[in-house]
N, C-alpha and C. Protein backbone atom coordinates (compact mmCIF):
# COMPACT_ATOMS: atom_id res chain seq x y z
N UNK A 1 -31.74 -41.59 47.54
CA UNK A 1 -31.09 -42.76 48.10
C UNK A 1 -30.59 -43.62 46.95
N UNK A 2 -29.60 -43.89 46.89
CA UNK A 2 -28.88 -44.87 46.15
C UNK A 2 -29.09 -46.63 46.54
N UNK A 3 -29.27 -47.12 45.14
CA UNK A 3 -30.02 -48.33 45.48
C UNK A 3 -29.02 -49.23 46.07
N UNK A 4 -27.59 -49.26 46.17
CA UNK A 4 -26.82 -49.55 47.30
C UNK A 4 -26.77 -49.74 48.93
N UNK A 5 -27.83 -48.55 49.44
CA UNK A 5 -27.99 -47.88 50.22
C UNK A 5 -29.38 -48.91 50.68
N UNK A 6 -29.99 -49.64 50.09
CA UNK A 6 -31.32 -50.34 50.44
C UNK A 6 -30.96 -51.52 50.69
N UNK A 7 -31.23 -51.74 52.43
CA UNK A 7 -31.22 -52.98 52.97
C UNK A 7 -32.70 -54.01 53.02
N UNK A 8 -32.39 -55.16 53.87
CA UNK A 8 -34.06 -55.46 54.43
C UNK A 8 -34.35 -54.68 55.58
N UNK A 9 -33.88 -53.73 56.30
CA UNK A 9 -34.37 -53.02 57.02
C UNK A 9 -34.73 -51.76 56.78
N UNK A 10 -34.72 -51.32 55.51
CA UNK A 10 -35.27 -50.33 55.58
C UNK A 10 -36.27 -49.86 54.86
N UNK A 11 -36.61 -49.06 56.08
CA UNK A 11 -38.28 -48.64 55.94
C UNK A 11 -38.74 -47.87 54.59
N UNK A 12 -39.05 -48.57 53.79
CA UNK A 12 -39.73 -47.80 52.19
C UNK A 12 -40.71 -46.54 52.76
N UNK A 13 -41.11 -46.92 53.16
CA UNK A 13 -42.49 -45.67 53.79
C UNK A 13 -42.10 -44.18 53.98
N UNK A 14 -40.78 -44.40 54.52
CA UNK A 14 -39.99 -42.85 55.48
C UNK A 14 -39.16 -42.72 54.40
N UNK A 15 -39.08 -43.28 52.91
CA UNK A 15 -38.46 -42.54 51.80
C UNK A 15 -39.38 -41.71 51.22
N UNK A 16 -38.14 -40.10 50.42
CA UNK A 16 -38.81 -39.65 49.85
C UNK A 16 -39.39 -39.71 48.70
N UNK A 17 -39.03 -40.47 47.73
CA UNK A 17 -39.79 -41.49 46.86
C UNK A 17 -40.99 -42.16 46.88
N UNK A 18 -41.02 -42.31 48.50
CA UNK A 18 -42.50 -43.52 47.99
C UNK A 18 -44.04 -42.72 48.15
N UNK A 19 -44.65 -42.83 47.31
CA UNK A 19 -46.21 -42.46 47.09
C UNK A 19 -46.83 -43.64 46.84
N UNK A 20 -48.70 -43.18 46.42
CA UNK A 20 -49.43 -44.06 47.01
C UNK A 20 -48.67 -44.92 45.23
N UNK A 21 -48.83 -44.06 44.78
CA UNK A 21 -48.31 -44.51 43.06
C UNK A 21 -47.51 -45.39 43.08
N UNK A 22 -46.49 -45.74 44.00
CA UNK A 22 -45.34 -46.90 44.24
C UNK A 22 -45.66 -47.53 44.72
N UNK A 23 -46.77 -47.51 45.42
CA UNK A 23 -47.38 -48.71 46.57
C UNK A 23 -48.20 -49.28 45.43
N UNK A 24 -48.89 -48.85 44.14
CA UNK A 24 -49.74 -49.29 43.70
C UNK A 24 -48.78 -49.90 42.12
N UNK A 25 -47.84 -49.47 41.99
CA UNK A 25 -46.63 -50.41 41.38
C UNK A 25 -46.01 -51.65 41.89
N UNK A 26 -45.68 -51.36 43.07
CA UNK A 26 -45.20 -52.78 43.61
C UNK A 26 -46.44 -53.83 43.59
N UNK A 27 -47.61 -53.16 44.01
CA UNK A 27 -48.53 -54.22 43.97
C UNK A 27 -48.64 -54.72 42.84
N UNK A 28 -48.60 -54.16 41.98
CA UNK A 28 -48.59 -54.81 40.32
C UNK A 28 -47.79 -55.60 40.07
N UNK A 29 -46.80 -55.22 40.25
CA UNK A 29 -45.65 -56.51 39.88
C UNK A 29 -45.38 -57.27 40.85
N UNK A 30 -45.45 -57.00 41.95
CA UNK A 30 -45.78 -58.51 42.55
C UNK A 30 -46.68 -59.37 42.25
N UNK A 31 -48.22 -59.14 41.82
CA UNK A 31 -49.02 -59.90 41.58
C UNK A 31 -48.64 -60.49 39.85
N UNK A 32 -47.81 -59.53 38.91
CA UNK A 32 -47.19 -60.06 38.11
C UNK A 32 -46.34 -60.84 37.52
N UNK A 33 -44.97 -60.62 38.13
CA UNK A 33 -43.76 -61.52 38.82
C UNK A 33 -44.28 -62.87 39.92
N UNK A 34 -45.03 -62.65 40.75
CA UNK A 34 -45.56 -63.78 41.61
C UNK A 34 -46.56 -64.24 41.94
N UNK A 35 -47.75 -63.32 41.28
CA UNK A 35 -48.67 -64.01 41.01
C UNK A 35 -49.36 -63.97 42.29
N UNK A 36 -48.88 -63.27 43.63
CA UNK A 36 -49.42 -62.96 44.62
C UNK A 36 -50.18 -61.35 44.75
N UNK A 37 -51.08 -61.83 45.34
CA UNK A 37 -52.03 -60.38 45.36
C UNK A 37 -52.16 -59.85 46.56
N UNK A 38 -51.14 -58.45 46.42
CA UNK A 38 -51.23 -57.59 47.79
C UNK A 38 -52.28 -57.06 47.75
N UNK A 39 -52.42 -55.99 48.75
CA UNK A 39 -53.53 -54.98 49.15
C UNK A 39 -52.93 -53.92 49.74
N UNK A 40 -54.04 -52.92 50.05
CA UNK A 40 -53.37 -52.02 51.15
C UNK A 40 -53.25 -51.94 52.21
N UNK A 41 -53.72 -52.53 52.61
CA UNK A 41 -53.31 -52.90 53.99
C UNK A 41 -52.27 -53.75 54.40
N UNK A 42 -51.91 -54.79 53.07
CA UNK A 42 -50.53 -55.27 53.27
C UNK A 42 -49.68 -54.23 53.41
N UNK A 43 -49.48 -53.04 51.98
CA UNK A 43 -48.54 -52.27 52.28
C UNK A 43 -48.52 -51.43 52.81
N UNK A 44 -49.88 -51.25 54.02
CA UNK A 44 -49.74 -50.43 55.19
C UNK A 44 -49.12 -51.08 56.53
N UNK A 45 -49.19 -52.60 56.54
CA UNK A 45 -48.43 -53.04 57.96
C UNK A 45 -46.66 -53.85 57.58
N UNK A 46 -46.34 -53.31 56.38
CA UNK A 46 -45.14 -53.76 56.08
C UNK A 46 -44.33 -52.70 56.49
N UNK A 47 -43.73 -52.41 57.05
CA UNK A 47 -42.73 -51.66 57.63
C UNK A 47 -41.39 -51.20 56.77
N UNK A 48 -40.65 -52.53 56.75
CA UNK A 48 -39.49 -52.77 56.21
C UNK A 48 -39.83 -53.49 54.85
N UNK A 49 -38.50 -53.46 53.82
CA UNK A 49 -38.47 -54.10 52.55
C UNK A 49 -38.60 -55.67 53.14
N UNK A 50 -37.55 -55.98 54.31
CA UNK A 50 -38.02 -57.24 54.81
C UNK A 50 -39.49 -57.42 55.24
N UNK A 51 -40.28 -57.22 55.71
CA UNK A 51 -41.72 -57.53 55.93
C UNK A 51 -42.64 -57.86 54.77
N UNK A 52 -42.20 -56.80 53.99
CA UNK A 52 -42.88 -56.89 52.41
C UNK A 52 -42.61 -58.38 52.04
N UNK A 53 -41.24 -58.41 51.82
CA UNK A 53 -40.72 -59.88 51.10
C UNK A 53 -41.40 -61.17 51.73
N UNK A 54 -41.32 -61.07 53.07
CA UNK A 54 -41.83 -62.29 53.92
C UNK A 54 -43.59 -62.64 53.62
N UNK A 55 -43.95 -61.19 53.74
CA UNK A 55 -45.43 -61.35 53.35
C UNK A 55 -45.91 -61.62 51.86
N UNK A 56 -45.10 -61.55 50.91
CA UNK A 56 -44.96 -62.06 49.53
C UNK A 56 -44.92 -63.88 49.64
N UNK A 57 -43.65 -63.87 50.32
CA UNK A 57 -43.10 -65.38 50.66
C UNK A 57 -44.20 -66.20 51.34
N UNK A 58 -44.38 -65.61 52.37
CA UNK A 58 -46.04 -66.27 52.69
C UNK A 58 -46.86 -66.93 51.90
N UNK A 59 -47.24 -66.22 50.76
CA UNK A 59 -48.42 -66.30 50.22
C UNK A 59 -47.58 -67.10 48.75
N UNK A 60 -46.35 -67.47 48.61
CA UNK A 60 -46.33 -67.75 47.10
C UNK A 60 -46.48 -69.37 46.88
């Protein structure tokens, strides 16, 4: 997928790219960049890139 191609609707999960290894990257730099601390279970009920963001936004 071409990063063109990435909206807020779409679902990171159902790419073939994402492993637990990316889930455990994003968590890093989010808590790096924002200083907010995901989990897994955040990035198990985030659906969309939008859900992620909001649940970031939440917490910053």
């Amino acid at each position: 997928m071409e990063l063109s191609e990435f909206t807020p609707q779409t679902a990171f999960h159902e790419l073939d790219e994402y492993t637990s290894l990316i889930a455990l990257s994003i968590i890093a730099m989010v808590d790096e960049e924002y200083g907010v601390t995901l989990n897994a279970n955040d990035m198990s009920s985030a659906v969309t890139i939008d859900d992620l963001f909001n649940t970031v936004k939440a917490r910053a």
